[in-house]
PDB file of N, CA and C in Angstrom:
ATOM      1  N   UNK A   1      31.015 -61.332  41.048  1.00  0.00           N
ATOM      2  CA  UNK A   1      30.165 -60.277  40.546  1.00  0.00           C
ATOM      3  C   UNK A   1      30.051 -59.195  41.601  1.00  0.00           C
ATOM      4  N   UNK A   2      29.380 -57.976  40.727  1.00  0.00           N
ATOM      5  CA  UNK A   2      29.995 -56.988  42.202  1.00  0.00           C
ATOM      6  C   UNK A   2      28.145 -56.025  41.636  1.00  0.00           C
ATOM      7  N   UNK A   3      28.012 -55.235  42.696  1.00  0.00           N
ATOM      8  CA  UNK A   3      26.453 -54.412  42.590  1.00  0.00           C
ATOM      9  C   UNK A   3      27.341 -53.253  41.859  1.00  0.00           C
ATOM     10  N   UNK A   4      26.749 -52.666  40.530  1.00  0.00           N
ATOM     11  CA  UNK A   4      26.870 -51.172  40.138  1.00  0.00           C
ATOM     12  C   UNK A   4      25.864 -50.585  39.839  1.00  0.00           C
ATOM     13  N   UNK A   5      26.155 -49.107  39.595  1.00  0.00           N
ATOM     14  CA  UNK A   5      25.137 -48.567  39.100  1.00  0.00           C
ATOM     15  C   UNK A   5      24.527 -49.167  37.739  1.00  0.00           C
ATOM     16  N   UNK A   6      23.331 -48.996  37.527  1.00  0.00           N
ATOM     17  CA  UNK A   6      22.791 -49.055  35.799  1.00  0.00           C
ATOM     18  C   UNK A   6      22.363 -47.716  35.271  1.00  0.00           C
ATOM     19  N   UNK A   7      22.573 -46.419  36.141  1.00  0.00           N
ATOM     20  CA  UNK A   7      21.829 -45.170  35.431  1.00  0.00           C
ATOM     21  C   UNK A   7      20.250 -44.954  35.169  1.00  0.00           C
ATOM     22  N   UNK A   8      19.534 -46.461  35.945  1.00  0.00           N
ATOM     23  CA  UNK A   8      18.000 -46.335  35.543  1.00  0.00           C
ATOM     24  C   UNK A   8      17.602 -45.942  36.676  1.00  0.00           C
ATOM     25  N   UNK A   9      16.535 -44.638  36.499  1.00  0.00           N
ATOM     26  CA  UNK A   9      15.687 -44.574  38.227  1.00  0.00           C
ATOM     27  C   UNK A   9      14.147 -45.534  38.015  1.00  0.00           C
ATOM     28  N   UNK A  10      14.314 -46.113  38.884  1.00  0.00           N
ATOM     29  CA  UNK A  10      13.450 -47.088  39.495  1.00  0.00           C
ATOM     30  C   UNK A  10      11.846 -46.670  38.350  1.00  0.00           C
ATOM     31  N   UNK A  11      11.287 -45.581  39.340  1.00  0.00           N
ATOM     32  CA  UNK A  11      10.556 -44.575  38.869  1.00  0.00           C
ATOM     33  C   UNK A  11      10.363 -44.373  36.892  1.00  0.00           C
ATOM     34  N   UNK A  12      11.649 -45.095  36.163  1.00  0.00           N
ATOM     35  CA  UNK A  12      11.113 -44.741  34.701  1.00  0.00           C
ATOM     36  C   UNK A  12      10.517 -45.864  33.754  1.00  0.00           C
ATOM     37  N   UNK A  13      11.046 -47.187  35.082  1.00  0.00           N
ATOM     38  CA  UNK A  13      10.320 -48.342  34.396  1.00  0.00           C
ATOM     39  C   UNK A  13       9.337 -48.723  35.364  1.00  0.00           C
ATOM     40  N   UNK A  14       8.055 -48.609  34.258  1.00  0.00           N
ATOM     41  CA  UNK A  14       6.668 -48.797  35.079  1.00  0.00           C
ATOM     42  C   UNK A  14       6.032 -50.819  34.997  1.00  0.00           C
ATOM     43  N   UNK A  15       5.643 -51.052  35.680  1.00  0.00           N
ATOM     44  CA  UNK A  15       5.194 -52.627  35.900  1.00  0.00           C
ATOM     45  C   UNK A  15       4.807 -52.576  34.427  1.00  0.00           C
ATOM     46  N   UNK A  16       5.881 -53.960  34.323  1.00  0.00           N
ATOM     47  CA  UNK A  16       4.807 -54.498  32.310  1.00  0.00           C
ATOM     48  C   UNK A  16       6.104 -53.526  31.380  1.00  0.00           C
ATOM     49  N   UNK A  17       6.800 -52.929  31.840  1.00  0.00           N
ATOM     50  CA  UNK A  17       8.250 -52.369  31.268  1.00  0.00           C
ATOM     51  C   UNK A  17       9.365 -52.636  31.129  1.00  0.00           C
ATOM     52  N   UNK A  18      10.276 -52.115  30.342  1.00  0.00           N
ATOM     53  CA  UNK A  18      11.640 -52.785  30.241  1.00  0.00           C
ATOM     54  C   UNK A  18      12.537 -51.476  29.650  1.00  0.00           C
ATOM     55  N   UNK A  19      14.079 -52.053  29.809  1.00  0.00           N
ATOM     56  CA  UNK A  19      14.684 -50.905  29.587  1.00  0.00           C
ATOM     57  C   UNK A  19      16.208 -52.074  29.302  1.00  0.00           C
ATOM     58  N   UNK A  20      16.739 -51.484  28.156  1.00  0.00           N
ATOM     59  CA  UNK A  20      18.232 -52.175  27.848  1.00  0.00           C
ATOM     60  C   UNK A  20      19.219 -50.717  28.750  1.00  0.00           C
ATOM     61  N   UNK A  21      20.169 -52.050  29.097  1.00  0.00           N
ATOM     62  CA  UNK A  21      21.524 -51.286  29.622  1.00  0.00           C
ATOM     63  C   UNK A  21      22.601 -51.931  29.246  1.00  0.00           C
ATOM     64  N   UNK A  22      23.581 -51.395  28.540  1.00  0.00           N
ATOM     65  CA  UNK A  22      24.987 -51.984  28.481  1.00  0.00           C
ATOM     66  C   UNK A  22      26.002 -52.776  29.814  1.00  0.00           C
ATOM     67  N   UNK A  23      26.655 -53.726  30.084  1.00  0.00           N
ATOM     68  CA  UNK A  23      27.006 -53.712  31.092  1.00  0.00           C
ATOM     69  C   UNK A  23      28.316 -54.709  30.493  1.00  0.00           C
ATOM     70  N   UNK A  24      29.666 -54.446  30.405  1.00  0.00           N
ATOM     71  CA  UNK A  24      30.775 -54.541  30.143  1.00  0.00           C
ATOM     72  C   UNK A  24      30.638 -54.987  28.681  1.00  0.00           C
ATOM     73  N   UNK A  25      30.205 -54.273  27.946  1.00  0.00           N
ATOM     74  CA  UNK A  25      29.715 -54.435  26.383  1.00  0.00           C
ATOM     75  C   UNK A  25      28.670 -54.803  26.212  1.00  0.00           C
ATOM     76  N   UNK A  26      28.369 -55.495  26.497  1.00  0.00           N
ATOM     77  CA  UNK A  26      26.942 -56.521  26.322  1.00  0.00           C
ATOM     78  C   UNK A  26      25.433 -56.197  27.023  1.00  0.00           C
ATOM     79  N   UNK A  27      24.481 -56.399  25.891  1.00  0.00           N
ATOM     80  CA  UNK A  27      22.968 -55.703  26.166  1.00  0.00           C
ATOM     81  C   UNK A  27      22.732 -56.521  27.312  1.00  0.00           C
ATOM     82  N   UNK A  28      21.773 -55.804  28.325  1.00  0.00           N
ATOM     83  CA  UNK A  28      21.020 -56.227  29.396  1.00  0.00           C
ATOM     84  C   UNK A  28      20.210 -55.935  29.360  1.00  0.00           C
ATOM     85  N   UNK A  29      19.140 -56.782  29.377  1.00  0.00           N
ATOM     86  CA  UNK A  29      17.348 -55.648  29.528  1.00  0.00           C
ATOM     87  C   UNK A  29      16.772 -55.978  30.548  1.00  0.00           C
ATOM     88  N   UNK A  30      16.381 -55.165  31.578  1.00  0.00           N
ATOM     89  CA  UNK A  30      15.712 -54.922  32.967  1.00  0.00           C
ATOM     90  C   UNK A  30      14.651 -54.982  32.777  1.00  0.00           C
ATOM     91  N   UNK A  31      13.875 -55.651  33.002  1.00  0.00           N
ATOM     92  CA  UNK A  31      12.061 -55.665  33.483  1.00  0.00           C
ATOM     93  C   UNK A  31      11.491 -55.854  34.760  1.00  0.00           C
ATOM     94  N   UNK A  32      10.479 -54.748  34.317  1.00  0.00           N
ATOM     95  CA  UNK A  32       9.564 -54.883  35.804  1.00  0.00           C
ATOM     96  C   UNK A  32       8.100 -55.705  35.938  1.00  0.00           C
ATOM     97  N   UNK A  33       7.877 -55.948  37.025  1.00  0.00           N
ATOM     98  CA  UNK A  33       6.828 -56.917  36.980  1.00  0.00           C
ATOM     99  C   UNK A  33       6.474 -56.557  38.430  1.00  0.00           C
ATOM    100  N   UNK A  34       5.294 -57.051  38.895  1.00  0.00           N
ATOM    101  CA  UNK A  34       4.687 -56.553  40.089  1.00  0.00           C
ATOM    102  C   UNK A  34       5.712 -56.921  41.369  1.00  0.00           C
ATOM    103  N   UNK A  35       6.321 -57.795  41.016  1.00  0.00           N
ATOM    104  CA  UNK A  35       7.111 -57.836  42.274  1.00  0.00           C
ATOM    105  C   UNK A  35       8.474 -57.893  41.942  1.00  0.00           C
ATOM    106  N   UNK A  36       8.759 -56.727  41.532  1.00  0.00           N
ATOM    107  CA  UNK A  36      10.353 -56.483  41.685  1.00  0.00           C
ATOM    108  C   UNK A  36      10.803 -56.206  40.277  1.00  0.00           C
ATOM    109  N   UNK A  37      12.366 -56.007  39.979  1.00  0.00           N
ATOM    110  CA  UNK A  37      12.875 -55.768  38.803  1.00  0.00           C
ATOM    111  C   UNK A  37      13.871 -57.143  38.098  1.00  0.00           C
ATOM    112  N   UNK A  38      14.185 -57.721  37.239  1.00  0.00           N
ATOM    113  CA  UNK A  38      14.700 -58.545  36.666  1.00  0.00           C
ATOM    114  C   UNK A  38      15.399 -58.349  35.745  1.00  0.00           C
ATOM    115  N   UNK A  39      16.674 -58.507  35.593  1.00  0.00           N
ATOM    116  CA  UNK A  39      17.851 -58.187  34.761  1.00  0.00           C
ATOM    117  C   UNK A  39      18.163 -59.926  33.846  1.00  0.00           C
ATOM    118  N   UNK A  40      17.967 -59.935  32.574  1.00  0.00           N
ATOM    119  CA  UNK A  40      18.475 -60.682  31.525  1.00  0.00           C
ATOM    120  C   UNK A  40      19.217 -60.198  30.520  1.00  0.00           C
ATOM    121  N   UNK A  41      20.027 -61.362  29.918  1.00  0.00           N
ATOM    122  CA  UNK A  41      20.367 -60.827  29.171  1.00  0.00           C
ATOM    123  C   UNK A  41      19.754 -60.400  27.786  1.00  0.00           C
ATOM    124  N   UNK A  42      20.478 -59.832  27.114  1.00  0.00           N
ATOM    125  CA  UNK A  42      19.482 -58.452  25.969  1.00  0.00           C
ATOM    126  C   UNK A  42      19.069 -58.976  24.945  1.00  0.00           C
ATOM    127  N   UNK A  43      19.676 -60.324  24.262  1.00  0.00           N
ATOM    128  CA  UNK A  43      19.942 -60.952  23.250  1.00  0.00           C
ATOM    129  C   UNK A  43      19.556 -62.161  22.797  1.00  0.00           C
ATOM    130  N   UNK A  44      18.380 -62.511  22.577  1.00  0.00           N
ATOM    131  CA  UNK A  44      18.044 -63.807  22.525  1.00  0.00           C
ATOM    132  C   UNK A  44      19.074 -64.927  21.427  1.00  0.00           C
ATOM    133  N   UNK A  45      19.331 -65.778  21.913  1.00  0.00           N
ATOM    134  CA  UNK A  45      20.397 -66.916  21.418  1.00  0.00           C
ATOM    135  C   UNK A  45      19.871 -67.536  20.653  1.00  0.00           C
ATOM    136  N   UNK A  46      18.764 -67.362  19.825  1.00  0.00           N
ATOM    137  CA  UNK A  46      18.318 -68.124  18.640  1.00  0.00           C
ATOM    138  C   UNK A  46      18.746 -67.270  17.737  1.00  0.00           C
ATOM    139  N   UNK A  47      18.822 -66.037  17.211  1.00  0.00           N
ATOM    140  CA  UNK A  47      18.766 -65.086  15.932  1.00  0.00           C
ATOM    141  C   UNK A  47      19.242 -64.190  16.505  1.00  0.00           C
ATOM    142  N   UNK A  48      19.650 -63.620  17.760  1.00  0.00           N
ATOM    143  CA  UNK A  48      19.927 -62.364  17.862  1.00  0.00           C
ATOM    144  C   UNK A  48      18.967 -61.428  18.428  1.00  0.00           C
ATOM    145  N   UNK A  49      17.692 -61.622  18.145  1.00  0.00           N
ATOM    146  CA  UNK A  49      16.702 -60.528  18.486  1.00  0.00           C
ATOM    147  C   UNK A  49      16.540 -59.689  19.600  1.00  0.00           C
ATOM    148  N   UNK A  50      16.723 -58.489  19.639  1.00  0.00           N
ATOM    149  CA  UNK A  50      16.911 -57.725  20.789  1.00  0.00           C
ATOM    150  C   UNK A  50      15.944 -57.491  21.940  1.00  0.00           C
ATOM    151  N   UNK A  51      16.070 -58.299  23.074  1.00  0.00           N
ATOM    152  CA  UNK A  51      14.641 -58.227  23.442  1.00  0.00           C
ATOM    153  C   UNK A  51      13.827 -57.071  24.395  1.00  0.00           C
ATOM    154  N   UNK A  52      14.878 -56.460  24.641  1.00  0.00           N
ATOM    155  CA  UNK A  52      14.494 -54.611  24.621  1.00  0.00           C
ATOM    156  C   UNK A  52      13.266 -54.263  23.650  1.00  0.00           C
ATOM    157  N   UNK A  53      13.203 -54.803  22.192  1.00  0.00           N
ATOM    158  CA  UNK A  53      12.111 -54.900  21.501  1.00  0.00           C
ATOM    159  C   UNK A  53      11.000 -55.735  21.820  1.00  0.00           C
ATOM    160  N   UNK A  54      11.105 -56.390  22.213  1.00  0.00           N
ATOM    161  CA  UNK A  54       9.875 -57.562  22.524  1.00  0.00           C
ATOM    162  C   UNK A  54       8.718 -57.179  22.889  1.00  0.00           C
ATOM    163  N   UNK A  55       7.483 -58.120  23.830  1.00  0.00           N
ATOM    164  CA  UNK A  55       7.019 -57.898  24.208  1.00  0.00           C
ATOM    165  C   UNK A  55       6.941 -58.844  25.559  1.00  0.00           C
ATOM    166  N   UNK A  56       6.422 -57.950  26.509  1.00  0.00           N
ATOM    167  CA  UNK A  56       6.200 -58.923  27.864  1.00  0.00           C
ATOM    168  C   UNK A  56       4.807 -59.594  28.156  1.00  0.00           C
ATOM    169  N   UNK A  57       4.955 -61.074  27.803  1.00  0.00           N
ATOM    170  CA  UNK A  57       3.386 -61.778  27.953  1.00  0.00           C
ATOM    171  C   UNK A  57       3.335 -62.466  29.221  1.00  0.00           C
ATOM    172  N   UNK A  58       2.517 -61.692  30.391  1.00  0.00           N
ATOM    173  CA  UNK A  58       2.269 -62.292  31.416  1.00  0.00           C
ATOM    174  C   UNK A  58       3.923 -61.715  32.208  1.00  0.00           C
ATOM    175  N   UNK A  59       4.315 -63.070  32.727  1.00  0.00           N
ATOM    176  CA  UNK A  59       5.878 -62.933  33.211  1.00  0.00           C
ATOM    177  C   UNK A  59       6.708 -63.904  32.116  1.00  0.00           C
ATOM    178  N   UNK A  60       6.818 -63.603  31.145  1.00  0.00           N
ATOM    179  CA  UNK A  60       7.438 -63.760  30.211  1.00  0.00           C
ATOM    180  C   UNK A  60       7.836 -62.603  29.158  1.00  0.00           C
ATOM    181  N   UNK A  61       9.380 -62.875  28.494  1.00  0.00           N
ATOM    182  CA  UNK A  61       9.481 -62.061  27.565  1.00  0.00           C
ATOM    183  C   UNK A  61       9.529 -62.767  26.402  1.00  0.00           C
ATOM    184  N   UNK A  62       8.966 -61.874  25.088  1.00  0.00           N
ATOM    185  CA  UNK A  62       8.971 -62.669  23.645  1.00  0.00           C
ATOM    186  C   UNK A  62       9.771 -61.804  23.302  1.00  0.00           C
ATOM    187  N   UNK A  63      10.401 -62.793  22.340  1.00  0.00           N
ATOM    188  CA  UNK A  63      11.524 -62.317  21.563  1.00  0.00           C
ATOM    189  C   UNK A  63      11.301 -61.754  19.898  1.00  0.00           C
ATOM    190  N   UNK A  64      11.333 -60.579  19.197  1.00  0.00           N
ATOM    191  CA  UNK A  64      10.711 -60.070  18.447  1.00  0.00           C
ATOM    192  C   UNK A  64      10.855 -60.777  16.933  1.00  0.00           C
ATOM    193  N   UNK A  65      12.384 -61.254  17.298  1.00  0.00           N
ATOM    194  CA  UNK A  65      12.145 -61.620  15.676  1.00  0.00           C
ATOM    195  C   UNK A  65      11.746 -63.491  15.222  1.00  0.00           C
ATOM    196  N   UNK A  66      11.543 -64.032  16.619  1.00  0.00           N
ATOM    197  CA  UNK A  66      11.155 -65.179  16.037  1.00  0.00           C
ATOM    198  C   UNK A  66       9.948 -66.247  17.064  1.00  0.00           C
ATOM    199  N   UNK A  67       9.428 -65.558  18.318  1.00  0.00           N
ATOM    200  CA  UNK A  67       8.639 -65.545  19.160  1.00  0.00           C
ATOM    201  C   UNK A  67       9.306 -66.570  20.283  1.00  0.00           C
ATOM    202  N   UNK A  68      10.286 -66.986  20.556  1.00  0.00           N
ATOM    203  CA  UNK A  68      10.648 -67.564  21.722  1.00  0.00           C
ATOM    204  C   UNK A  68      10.580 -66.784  23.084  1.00  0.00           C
ATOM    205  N   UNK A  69      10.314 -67.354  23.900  1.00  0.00           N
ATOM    206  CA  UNK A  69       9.072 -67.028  25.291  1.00  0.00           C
ATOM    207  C   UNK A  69      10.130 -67.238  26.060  1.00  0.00           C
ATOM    208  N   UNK A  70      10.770 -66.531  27.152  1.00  0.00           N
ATOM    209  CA  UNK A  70      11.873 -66.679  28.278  1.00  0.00           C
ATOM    210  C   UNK A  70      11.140 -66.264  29.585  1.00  0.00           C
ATOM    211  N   UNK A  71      11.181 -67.372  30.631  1.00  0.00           N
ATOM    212  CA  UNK A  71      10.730 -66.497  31.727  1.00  0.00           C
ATOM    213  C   UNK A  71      11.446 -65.455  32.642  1.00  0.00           C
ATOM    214  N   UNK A  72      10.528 -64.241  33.020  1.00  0.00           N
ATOM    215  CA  UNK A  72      11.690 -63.410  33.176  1.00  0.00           C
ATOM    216  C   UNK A  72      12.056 -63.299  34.236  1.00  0.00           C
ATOM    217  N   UNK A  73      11.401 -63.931  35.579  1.00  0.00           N
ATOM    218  CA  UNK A  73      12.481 -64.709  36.668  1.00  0.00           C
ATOM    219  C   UNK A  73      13.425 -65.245  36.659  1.00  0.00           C
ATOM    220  N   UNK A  74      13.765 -66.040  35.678  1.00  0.00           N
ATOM    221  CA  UNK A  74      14.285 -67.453  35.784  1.00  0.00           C
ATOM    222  C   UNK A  74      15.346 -67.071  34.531  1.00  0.00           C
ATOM    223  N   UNK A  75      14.950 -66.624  33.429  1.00  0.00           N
ATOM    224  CA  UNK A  75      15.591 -67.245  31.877  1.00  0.00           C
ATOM    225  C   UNK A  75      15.732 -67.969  30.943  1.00  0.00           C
ATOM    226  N   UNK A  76      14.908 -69.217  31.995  1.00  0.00           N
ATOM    227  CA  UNK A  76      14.458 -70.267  31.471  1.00  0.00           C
ATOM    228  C   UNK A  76      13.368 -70.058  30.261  1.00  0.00           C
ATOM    229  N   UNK A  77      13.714 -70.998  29.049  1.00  0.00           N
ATOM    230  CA  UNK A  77      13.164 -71.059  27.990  1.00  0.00           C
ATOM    231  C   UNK A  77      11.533 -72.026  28.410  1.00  0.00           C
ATOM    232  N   UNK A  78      10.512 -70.816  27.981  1.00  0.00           N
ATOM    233  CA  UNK A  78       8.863 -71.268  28.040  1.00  0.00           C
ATOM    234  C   UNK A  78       8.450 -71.865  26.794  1.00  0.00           C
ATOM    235  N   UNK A  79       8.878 -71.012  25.681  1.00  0.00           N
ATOM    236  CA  UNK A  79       8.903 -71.921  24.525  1.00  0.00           C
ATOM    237  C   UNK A  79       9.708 -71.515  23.316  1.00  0.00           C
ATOM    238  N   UNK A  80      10.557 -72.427  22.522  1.00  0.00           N
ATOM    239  CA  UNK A  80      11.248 -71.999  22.070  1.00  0.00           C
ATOM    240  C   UNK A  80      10.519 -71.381  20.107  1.00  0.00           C
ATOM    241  N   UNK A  81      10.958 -71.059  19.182  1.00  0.00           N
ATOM    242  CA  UNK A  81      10.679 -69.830  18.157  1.00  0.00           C
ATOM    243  C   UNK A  81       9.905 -70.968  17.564  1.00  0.00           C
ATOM    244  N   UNK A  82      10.258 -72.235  17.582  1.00  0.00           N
ATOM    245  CA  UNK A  82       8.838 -73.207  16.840  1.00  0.00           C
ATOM    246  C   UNK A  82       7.406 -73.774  17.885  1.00  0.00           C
ATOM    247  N   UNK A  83       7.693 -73.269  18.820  1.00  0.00           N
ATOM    248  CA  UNK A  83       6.884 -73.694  19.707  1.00  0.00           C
ATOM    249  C   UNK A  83       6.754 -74.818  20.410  1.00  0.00           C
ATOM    250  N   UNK A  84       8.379 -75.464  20.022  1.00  0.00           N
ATOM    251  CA  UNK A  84       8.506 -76.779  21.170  1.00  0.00           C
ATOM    252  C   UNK A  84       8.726 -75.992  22.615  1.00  0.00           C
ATOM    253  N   UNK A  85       7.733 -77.436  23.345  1.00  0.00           N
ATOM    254  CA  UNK A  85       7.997 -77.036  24.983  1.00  0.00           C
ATOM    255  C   UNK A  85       9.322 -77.353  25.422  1.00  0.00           C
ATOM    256  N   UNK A  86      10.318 -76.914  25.823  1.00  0.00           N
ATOM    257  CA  UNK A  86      11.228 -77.342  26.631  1.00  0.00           C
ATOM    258  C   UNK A  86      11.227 -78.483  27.361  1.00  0.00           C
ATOM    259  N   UNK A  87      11.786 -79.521  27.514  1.00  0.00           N
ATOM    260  CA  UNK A  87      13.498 -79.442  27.535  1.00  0.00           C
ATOM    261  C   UNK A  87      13.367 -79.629  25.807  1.00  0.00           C
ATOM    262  N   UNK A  88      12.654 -79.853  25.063  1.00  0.00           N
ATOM    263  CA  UNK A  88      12.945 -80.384  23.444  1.00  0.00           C
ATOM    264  C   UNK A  88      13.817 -79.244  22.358  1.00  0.00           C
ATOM    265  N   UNK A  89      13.330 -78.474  23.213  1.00  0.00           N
ATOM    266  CA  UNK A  89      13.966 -77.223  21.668  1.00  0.00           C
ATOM    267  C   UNK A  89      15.010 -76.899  22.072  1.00  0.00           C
ATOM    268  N   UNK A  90      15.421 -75.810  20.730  1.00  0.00           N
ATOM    269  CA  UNK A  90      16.855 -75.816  20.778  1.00  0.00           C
ATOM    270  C   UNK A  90      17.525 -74.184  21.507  1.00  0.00           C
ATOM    271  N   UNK A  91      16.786 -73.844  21.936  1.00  0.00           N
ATOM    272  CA  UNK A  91      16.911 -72.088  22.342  1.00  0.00           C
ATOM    273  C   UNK A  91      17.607 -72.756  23.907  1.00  0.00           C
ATOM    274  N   UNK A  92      18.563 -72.260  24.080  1.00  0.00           N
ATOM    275  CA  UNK A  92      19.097 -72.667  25.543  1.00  0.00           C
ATOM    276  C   UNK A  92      18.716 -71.154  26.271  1.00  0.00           C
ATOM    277  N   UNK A  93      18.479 -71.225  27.819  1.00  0.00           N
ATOM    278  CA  UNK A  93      17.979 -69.966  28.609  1.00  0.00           C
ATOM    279  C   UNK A  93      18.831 -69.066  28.081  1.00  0.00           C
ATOM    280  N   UNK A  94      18.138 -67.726  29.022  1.00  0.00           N
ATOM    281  CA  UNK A  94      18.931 -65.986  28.929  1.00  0.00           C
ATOM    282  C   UNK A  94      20.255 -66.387  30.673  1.00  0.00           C
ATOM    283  N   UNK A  95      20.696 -65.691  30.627  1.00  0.00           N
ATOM    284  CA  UNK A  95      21.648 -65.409  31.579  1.00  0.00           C
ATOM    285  C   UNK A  95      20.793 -64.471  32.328  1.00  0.00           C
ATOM    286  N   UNK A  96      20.717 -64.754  34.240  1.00  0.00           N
ATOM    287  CA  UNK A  96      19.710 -63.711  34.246  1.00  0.00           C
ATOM    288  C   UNK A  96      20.767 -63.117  35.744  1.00  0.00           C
ATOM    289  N   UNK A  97      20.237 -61.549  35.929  1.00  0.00           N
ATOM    290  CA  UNK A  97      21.201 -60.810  36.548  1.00  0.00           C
ATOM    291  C   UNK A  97      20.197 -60.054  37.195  1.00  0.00           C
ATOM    292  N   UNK A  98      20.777 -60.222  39.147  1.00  0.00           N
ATOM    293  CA  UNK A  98      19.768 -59.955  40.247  1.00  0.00           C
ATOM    294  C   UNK A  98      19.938 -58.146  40.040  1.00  0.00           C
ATOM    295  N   UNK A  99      18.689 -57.839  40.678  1.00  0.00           N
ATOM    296  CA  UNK A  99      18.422 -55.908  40.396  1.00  0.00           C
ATOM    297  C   UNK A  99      17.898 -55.977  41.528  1.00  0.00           C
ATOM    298  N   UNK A 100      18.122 -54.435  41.729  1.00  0.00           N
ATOM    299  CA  UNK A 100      17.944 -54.365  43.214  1.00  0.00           C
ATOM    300  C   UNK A 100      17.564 -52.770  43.060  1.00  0.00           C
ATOM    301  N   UNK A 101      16.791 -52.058  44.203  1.00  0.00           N
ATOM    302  CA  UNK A 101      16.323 -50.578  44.050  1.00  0.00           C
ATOM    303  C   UNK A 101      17.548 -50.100  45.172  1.00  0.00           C
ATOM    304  N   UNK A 102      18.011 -49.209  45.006  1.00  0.00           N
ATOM    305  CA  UNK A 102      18.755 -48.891  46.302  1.00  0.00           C
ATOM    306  C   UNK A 102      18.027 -46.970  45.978  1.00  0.00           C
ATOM    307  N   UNK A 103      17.450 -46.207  46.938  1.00  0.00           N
ATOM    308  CA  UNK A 103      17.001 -45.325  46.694  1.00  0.00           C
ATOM    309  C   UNK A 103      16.237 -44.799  45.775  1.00  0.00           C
ATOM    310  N   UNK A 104      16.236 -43.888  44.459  1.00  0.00           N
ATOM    311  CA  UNK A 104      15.246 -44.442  43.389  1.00  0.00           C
ATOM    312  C   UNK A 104      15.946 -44.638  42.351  1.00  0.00           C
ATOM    313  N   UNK A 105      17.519 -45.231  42.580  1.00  0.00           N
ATOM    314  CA  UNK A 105      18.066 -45.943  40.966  1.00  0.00           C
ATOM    315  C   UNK A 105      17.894 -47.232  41.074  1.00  0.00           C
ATOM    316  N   UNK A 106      18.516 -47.863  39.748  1.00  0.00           N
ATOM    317  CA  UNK A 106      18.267 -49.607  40.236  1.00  0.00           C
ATOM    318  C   UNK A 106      20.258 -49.451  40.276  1.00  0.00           C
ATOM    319  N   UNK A 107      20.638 -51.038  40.931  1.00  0.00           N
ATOM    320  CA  UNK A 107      21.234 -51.682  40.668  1.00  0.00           C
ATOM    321  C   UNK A 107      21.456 -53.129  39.961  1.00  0.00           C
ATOM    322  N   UNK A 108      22.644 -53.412  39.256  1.00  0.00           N
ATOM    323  CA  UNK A 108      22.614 -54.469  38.754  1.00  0.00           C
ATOM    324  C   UNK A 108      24.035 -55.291  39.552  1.00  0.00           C
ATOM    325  N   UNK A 109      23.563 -56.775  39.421  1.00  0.00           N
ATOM    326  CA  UNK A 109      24.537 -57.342  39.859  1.00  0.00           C
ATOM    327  C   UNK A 109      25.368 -58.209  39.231  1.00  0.00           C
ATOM    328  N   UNK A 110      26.029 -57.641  38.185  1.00  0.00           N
ATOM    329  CA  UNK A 110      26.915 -58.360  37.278  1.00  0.00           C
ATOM    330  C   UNK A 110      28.056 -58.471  37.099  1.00  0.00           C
TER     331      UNK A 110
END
């Protein structure tokens, strides 16, 4: 994996925000949280749901069209769209991709 640009300045995603970026086809959505930025992937693996739409609960992202909970450190599945706790359900994690500020854009490392 190699650091590129993502075209986002630091500065447009505010704590509790998110922003999708393409990155060799495929959605990525960047979130911020008090300590730092977090790159997953865009697409939740139960239905599809774009989670650029979602919402961010706590340090978690929900997924819009069927409520599965990903943490957004990690990717790891918090709970999956029926509300089994993990390891039981069937939603396997996001793919998650390190971000980094280099001046006021981000980078991604994918």
């Amino acid at each position: 994996m190699t650091w590129r640009s993502t075209g986002v300045a630091a500065a447009t995603v505010p704590v509790g925000g998110k922003r999708e970026i393409t990155v060799d086809g495929r959605s990525v959505v960047i979130v911020r949280l008090s300590d730092g930025f977090f790159g997953l992937e865009g697409i939740c693996p139960h239905l599809g749901g774009m989670l650029v739409d979602g919402t961010i609960d706590r340090d978690g992202v929900v997924c819009p069209e069927h409520g599965a909970t990903f943490e957004v450190r990690t990717g790891a599945v918090r709970c999956d769209p029926d509300g089994i706790e993990p390891p039981q359900g069937a939603v396997p994690p996001l793919q998650r991709f390190p971000v980094r500020q280099t001046g006021p854009m981000l980078e991604i490392d994918a």
